[in-house]
C-alpha atoms as a PDB file:
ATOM      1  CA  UNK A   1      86.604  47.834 -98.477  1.00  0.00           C
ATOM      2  CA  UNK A   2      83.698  49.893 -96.913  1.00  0.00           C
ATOM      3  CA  UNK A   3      83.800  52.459-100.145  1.00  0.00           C
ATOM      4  CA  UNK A   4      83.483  48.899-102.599  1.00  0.00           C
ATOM      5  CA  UNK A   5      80.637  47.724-100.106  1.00  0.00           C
ATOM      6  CA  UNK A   6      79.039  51.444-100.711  1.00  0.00           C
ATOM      7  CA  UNK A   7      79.124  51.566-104.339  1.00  0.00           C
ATOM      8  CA  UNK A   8      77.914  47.751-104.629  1.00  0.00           C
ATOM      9  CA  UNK A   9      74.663  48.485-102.423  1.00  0.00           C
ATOM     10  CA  UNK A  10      74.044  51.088-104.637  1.00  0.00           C
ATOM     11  CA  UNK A  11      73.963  49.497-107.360  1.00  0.00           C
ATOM     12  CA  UNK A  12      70.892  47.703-106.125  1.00  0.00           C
ATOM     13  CA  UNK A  13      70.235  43.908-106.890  1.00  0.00           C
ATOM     14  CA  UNK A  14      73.059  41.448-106.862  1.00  0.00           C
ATOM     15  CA  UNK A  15      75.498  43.672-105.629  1.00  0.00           C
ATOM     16  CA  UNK A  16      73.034  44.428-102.225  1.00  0.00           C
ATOM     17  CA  UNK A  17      72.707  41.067-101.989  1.00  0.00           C
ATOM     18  CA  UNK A  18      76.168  40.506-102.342  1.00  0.00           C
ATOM     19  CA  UNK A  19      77.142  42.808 -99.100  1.00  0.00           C
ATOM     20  CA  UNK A  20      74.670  41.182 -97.107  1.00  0.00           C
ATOM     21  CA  UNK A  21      76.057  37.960 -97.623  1.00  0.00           C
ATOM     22  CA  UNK A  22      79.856  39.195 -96.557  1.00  0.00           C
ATOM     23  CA  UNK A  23      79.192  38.892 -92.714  1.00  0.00           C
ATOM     24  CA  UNK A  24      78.231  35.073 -93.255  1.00  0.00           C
ATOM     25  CA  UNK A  25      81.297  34.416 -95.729  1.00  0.00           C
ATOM     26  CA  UNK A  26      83.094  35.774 -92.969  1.00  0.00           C
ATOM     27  CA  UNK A  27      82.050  33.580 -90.804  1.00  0.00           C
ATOM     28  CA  UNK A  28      82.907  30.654 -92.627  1.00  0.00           C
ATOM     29  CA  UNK A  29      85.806  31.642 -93.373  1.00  0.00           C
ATOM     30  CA  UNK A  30      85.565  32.683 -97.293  1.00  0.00           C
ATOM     31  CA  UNK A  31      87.614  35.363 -96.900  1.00  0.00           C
ATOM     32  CA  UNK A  32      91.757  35.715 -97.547  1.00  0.00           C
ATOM     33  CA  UNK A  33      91.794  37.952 -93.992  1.00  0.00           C
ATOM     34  CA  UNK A  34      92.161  36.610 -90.713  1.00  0.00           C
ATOM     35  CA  UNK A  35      89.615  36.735 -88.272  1.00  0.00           C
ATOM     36  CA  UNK A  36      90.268  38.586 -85.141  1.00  0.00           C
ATOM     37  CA  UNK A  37      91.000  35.634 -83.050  1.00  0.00           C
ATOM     38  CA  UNK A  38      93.487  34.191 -85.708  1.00  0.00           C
ATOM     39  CA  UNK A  39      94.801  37.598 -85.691  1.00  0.00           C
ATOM     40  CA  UNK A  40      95.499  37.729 -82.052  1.00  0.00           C
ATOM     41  CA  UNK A  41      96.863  34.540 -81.847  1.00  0.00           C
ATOM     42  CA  UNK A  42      99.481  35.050 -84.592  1.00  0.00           C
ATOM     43  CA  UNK A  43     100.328  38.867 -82.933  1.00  0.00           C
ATOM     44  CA  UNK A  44     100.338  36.562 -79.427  1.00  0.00           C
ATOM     45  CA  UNK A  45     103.585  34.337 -81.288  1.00  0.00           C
ATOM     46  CA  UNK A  46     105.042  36.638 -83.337  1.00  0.00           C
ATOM     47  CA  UNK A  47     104.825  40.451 -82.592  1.00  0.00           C
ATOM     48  CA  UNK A  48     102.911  41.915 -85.812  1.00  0.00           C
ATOM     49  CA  UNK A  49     104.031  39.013 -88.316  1.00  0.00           C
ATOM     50  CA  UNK A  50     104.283  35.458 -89.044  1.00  0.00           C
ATOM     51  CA  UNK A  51     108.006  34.908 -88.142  1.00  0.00           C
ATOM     52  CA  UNK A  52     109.857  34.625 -84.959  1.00  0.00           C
ATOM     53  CA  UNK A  53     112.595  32.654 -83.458  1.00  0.00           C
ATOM     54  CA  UNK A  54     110.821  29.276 -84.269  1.00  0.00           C
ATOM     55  CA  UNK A  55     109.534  29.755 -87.716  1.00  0.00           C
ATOM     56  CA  UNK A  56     108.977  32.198 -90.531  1.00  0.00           C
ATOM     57  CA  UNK A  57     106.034  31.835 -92.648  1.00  0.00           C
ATOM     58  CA  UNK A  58     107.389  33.478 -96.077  1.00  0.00           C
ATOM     59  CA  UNK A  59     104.323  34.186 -98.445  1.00  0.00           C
ATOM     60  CA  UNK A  60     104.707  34.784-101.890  1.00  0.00           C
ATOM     61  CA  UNK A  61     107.557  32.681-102.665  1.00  0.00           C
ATOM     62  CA  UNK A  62     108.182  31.110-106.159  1.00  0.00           C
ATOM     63  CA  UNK A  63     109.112  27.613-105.951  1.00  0.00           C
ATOM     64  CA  UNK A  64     109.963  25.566-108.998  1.00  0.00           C
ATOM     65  CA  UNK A  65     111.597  21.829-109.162  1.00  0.00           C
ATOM     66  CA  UNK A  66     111.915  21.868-105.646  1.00  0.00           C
ATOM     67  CA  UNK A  67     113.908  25.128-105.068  1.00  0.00           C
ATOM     68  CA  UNK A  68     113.438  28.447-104.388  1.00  0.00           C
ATOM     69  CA  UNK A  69     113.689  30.784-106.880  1.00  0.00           C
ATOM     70  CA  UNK A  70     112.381  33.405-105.251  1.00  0.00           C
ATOM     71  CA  UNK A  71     111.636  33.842-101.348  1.00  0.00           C
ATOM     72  CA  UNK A  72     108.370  35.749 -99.868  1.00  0.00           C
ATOM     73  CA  UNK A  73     108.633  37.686 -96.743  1.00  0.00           C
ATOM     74  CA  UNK A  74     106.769  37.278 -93.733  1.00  0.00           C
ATOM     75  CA  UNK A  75     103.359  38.935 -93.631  1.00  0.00           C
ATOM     76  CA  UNK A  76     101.315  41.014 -90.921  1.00  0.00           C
ATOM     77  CA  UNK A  77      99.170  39.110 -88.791  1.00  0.00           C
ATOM     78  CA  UNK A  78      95.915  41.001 -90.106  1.00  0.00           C
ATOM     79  CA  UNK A  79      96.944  40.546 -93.817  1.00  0.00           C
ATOM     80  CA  UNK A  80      97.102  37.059 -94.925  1.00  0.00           C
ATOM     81  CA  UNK A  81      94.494  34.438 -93.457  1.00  0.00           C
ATOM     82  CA  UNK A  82      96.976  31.227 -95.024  1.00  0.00           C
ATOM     83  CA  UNK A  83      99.769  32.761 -93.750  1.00  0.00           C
ATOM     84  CA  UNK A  84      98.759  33.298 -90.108  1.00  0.00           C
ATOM     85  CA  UNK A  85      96.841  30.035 -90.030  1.00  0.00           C
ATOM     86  CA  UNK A  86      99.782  28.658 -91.171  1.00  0.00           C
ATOM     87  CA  UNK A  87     102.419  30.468 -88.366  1.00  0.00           C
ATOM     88  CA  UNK A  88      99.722  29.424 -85.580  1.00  0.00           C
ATOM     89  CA  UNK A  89      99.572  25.382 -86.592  1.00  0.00           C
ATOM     90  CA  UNK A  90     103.239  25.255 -87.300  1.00  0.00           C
ATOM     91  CA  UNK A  91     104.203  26.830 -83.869  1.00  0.00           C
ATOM     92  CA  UNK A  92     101.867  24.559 -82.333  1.00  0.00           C
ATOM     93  CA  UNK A  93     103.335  21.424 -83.960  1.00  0.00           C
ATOM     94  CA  UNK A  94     106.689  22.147 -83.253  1.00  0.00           C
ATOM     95  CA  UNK A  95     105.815  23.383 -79.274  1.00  0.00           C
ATOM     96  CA  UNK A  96     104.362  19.660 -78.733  1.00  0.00           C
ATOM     97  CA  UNK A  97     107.134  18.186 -80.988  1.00  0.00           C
ATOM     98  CA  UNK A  98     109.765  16.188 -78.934  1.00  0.00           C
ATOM     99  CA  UNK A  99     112.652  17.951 -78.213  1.00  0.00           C
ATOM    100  CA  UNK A 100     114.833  15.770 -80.171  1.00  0.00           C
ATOM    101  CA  UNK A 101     112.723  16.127 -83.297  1.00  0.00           C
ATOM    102  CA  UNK A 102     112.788  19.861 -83.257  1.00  0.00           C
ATOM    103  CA  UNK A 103     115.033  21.470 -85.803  1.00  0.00           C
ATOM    104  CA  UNK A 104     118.185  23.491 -83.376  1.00  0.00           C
ATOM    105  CA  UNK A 105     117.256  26.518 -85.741  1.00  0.00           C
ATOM    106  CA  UNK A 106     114.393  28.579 -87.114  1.00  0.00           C
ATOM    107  CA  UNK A 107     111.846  26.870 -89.613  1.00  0.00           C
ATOM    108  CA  UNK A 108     111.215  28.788 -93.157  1.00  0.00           C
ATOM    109  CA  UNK A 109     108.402  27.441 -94.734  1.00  0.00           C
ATOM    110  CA  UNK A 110     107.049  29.102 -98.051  1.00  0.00           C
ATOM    111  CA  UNK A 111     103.557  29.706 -99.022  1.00  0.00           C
ATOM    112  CA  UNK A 112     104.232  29.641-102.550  1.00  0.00           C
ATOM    113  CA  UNK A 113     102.764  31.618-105.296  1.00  0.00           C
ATOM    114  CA  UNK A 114     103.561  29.262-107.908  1.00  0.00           C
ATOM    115  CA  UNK A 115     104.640  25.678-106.966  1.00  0.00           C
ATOM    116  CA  UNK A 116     106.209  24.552-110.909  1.00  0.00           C
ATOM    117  CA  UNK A 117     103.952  21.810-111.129  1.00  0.00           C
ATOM    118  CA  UNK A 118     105.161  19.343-108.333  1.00  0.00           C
ATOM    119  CA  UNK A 119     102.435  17.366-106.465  1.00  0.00           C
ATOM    120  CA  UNK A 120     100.137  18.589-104.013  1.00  0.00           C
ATOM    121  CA  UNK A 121     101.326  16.925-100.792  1.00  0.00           C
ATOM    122  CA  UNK A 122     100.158  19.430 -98.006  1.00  0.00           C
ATOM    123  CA  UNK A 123     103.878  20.589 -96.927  1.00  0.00           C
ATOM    124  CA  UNK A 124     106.906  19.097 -98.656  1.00  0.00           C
ATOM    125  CA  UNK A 125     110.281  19.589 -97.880  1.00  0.00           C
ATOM    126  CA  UNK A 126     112.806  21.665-100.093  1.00  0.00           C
ATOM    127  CA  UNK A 127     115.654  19.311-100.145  1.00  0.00           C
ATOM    128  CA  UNK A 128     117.932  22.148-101.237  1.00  0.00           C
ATOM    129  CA  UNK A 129     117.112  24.782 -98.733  1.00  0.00           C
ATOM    130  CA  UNK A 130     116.188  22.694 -95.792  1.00  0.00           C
ATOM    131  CA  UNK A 131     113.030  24.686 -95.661  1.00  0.00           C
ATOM    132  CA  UNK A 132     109.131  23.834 -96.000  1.00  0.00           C
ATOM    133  CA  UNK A 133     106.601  24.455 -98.659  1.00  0.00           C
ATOM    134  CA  UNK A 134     102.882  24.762 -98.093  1.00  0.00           C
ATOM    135  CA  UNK A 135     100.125  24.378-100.101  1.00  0.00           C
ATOM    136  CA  UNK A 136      97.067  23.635 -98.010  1.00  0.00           C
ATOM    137  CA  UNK A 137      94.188  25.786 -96.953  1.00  0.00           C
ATOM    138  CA  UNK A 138      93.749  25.148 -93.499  1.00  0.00           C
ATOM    139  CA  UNK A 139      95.770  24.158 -90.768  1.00  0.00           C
ATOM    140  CA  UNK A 140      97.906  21.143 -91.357  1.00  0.00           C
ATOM    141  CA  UNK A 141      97.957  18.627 -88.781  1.00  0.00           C
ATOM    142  CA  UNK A 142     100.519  17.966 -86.227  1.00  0.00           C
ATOM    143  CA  UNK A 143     101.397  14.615 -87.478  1.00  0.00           C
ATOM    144  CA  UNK A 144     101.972  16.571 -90.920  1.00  0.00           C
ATOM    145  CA  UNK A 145     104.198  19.117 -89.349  1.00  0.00           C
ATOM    146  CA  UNK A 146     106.390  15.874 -87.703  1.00  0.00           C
ATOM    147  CA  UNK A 147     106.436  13.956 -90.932  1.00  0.00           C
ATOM    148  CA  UNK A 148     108.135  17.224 -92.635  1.00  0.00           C
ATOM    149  CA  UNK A 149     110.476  17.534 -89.877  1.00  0.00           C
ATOM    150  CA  UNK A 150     111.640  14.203 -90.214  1.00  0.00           C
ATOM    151  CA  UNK A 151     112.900  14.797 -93.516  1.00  0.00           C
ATOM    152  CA  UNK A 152     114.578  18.641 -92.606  1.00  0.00           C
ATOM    153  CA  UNK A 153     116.258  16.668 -89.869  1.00  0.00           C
ATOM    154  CA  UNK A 154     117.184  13.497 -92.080  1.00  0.00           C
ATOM    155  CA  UNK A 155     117.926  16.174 -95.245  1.00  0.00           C
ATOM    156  CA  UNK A 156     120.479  13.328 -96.846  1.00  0.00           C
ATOM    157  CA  UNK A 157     121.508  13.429-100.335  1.00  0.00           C
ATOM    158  CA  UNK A 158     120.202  10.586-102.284  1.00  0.00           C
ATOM    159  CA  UNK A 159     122.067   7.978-104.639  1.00  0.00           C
ATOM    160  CA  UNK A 160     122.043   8.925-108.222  1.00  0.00           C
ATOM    161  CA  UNK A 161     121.081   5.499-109.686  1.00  0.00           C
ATOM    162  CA  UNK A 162     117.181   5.434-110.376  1.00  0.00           C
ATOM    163  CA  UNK A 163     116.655   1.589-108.345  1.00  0.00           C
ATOM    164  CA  UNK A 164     118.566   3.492-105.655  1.00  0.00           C
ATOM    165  CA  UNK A 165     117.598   6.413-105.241  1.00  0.00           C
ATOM    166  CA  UNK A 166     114.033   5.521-105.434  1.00  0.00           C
ATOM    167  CA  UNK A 167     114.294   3.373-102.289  1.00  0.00           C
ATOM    168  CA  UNK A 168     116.254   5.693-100.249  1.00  0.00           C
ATOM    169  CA  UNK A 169     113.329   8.064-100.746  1.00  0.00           C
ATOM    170  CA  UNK A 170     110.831   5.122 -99.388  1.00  0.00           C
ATOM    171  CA  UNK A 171     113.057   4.124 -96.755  1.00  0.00           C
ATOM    172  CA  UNK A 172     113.387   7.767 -95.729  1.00  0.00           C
ATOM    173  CA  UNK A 173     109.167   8.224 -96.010  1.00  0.00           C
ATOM    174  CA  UNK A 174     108.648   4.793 -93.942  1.00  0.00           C
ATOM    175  CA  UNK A 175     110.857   6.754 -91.375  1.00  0.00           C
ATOM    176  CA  UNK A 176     109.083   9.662 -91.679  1.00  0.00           C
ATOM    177  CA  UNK A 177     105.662   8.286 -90.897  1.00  0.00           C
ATOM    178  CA  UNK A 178     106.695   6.172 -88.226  1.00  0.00           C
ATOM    179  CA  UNK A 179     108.303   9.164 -86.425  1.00  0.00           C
ATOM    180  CA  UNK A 180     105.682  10.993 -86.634  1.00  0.00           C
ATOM    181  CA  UNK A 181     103.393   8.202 -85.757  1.00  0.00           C
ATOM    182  CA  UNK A 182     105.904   8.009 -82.398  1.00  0.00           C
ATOM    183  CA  UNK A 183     105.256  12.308 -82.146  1.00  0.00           C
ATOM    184  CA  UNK A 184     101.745  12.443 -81.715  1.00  0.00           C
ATOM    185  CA  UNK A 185     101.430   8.769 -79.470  1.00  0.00           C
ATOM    186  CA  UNK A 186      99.342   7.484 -82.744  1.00  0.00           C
ATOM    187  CA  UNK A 187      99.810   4.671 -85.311  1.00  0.00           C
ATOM    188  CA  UNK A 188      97.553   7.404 -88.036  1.00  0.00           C
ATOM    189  CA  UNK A 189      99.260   9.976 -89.670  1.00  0.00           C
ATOM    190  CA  UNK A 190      98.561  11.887 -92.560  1.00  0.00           C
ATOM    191  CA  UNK A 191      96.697  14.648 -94.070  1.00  0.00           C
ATOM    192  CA  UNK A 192      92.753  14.202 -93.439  1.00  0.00           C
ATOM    193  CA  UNK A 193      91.878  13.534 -96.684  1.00  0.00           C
ATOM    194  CA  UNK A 194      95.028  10.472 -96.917  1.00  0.00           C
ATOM    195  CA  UNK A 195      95.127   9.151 -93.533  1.00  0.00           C
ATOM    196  CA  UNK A 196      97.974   6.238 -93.362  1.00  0.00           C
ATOM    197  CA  UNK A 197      97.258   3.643 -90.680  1.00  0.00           C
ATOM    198  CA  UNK A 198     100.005   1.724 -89.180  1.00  0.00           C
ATOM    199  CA  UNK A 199      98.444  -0.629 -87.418  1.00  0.00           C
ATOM    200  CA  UNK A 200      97.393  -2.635 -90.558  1.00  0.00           C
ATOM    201  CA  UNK A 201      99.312  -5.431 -92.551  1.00  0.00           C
ATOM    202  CA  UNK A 202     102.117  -4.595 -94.834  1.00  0.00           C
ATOM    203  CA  UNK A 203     100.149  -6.024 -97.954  1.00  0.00           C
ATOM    204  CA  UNK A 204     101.038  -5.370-101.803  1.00  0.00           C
ATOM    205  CA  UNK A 205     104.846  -5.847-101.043  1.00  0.00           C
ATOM    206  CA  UNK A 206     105.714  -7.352-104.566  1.00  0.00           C
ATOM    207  CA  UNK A 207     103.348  -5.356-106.496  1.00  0.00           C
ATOM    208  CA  UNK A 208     104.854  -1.724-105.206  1.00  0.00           C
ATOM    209  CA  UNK A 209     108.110  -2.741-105.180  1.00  0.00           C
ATOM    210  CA  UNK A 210     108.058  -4.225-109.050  1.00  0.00           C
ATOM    211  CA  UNK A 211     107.822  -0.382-109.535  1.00  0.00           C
ATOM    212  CA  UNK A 212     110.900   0.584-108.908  1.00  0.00           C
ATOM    213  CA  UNK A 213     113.012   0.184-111.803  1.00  0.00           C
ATOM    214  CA  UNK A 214     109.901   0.398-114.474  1.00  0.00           C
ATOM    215  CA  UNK A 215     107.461   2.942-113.525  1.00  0.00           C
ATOM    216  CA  UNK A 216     107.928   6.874-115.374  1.00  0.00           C
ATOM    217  CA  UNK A 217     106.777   8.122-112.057  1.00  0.00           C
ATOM    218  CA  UNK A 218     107.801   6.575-108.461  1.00  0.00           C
ATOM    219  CA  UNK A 219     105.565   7.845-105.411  1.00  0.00           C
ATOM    220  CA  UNK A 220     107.705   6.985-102.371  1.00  0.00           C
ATOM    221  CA  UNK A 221     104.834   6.936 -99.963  1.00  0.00           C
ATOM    222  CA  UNK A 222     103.466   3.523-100.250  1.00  0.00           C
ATOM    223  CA  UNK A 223     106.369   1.867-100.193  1.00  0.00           C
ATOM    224  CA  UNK A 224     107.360   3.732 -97.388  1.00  0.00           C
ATOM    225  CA  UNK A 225     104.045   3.339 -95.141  1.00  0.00           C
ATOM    226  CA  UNK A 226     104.584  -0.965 -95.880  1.00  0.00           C
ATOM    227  CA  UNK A 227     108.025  -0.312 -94.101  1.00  0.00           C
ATOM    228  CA  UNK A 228     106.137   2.012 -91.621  1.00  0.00           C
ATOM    229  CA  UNK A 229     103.816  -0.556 -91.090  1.00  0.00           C
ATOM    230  CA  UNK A 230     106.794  -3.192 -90.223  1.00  0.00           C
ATOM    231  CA  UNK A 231     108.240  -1.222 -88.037  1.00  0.00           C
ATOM    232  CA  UNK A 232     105.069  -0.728 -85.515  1.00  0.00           C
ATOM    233  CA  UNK A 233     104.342  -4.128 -86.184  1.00  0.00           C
ATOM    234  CA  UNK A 234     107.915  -5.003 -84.581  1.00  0.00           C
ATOM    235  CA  UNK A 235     108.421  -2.007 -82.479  1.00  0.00           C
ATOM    236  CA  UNK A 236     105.224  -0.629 -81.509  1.00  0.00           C
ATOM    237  CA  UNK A 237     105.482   2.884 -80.815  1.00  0.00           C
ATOM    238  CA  UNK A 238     109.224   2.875 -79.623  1.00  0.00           C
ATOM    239  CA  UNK A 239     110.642   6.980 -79.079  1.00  0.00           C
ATOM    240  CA  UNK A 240     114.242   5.351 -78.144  1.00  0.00           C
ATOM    241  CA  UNK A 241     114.043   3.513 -81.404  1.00  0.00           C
ATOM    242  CA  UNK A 242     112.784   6.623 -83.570  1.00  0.00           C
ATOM    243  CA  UNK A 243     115.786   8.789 -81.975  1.00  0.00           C
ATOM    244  CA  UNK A 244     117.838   5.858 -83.478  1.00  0.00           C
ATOM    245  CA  UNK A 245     116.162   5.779 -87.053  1.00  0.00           C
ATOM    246  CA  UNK A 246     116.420   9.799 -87.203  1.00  0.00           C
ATOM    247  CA  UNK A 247     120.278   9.735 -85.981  1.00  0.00           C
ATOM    248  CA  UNK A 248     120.967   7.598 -88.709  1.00  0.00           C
ATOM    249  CA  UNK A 249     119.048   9.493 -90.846  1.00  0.00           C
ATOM    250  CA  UNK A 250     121.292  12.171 -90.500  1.00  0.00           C
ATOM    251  CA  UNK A 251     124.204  10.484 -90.464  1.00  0.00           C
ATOM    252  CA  UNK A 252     123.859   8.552 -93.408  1.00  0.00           C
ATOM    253  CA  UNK A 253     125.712   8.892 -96.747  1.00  0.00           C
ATOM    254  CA  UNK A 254     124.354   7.520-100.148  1.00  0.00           C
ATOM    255  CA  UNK A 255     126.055   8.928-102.709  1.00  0.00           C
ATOM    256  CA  UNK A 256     127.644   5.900-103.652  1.00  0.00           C
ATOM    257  CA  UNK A 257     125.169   3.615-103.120  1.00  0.00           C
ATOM    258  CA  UNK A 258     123.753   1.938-106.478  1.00  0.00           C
ATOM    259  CA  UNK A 259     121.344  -0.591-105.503  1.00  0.00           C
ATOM    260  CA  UNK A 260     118.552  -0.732-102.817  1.00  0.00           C
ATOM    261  CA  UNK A 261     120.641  -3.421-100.970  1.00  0.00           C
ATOM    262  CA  UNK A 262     123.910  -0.903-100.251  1.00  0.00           C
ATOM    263  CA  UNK A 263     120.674   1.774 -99.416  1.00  0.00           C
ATOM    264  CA  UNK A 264     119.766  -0.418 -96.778  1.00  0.00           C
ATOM    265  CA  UNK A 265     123.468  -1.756 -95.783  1.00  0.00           C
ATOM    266  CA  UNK A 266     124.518   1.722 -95.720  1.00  0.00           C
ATOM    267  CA  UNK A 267     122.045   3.133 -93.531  1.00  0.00           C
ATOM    268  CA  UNK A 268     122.573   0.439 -90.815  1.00  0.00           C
ATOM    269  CA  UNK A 269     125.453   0.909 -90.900  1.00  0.00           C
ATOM    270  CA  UNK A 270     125.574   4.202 -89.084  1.00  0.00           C
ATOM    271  CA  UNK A 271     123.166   2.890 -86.683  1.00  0.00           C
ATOM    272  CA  UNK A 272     124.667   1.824 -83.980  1.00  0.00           C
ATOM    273  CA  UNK A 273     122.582   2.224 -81.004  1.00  0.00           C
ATOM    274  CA  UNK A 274     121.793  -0.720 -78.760  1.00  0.00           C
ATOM    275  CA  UNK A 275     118.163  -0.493 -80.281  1.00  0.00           C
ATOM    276  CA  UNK A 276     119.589  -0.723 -83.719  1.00  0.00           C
ATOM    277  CA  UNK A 277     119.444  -4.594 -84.674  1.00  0.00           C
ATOM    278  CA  UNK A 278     115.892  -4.733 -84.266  1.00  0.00           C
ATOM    279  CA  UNK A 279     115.208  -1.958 -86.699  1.00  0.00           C
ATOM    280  CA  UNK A 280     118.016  -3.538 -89.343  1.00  0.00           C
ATOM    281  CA  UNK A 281     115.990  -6.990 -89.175  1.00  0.00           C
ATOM    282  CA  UNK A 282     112.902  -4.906 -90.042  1.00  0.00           C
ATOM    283  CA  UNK A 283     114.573  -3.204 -92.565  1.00  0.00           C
ATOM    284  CA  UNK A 284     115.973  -6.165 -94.281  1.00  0.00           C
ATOM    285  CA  UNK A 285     112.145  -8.385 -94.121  1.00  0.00           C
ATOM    286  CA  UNK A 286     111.081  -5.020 -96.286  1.00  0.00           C
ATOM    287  CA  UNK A 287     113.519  -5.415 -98.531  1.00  0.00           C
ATOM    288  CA  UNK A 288     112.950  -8.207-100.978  1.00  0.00           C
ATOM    289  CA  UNK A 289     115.428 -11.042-100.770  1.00  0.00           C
ATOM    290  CA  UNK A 290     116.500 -10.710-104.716  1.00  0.00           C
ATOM    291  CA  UNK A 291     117.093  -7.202-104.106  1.00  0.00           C
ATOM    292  CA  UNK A 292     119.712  -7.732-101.235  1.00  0.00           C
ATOM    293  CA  UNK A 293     122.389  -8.247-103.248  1.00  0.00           C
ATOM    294  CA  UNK A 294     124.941  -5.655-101.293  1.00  0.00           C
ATOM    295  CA  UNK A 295     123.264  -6.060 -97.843  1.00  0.00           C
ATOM    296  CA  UNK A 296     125.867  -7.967 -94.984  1.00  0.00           C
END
């Protein structure tokens, strides 16, 4: 780097100008390598590279329709600003995670060089490797980290008919957010730029869910957040009732279910904690009454 900064100054003109501006992109960051503090902090967690017992931060991974086809490797600390920024938040997130929302073995998640075109959610899970992808810049928040781990924790495999499979993934979102919501002690959650409030009405009920069956493309999330939204309205900010939920999240089965009403029938049906009724009578005032055709 110090022989490209020597041949650009003498070049004169925009290439001096160019090295004298490199301390202040530095500074702010425009640079792909970490600064010394990041540096330290990621050596601090995980000897030399972004993995250890907790997570592994693989970068250069190829992911395409929501696998891996072909898995990075961890990086050195002083190599890869993403990556280390990434290995410091995540570790963070999951050392104030509950312990019962922590996954019982290390974390992968994949910085990925080419992500096949899916959309650009922050961190999504990889439903058929259990593991995380990450596409954002900076750090992801905590309550981002939680969401995710809701779903490597739930990890169920959805119902091939379109009506119900599309509201298994909402149900399992609306989970997701109020879990996370439970987490951090805070009815926002979110990425910074999509913040999803709790604490507001579940509005636009009929409107979202007259999607289901007709839209090309389903987005899971706003359906979700109205069930989210239920659930603090009911429960608050309830942990013994989010241990429930994410139980029953991973107990759950619905292969066989074909409409949204045996979604919801089948997931209370595996929840059978003493908390339990409260969140199947929130689950069933989400679900439109024409739509609970296989619900007890």
């Amino acid at each position: 780097m110090r022989g490209v900064a020597r041949m650009l100054w003498a070049r004169g003109g925009a290439g001096r100008r160019f090295v004298a501006a490199l301390p202040l992109l530095a500074s702010l960051g425009c640079t792909r390598r970490p600064s010394a503090q990041l540096t330290g902090e990621c050596r601090a967690l995980g000897e030399g590279k972004t993995e250890n017992a907790t997570v592994r931060i693989l970068r250069g991974s190829v992911v395409a329709e929501g696998k891996v086809r072909k898995a990075g490797r961890p990086r050195d600390c002083a190599d890869s600003k993403k990556a280390s920024t990434a290995f410091c938040s995540a570790n963070a997130a999951l050392s104030a995670a509950p312990a019962w929302l922590r996954p019982s073995g290390r974390l992968d998640v994949h910085l990925a060089a080419s992500n096949g075109g899916a959309a650009s959610a922050p961190v999504e899970v990889l439903r058929g490797d259990g593991a995380l992808l990450l596409r954002a810049t900076g750090p992801a928040t905590p309550d981002v980290w939680m969401h995710e781990l809701v779903h490597v924790r739930m990890h169920p495999r959805l119902p091939n008919g379109l009506a119900a499979r599309r509201t298994a993934r909402a149900l399992e979102e609306g989970i997701a957010d109020y879990v996370a919501a439970v987490a951090v002690d805070s009815p926002s959650v979110g990425a910074t730029k999509e913040r999803r409030r709790l604490d507001l009405p579940a509005f636009g009920a009929a409107e979202r869910w007259a999607q289901l069956a007709i839209a090309k493309r389903f987005d899971p999330h706003p359906l979700g957040l109205l069930l989210a939204r239920r659930l603090y309205g009911a429960l608050k900010l309830s942990a013994p009732h989010a241990r429930s939920m994410l139980r029953a999240g991973r107990q759950v089965t619905w292969e066989n279910a074909s409409t949204p009403g045996a979604v919801a029938s089948a997931f209370v049906a595996v929840c059978t904690a003493s908390d339990c009724p409260a969140v199947r009578a929130v689950l069933f005032a989400w679900l439109p009454e024409e739509l609970r055709d296989s619900a007890p």
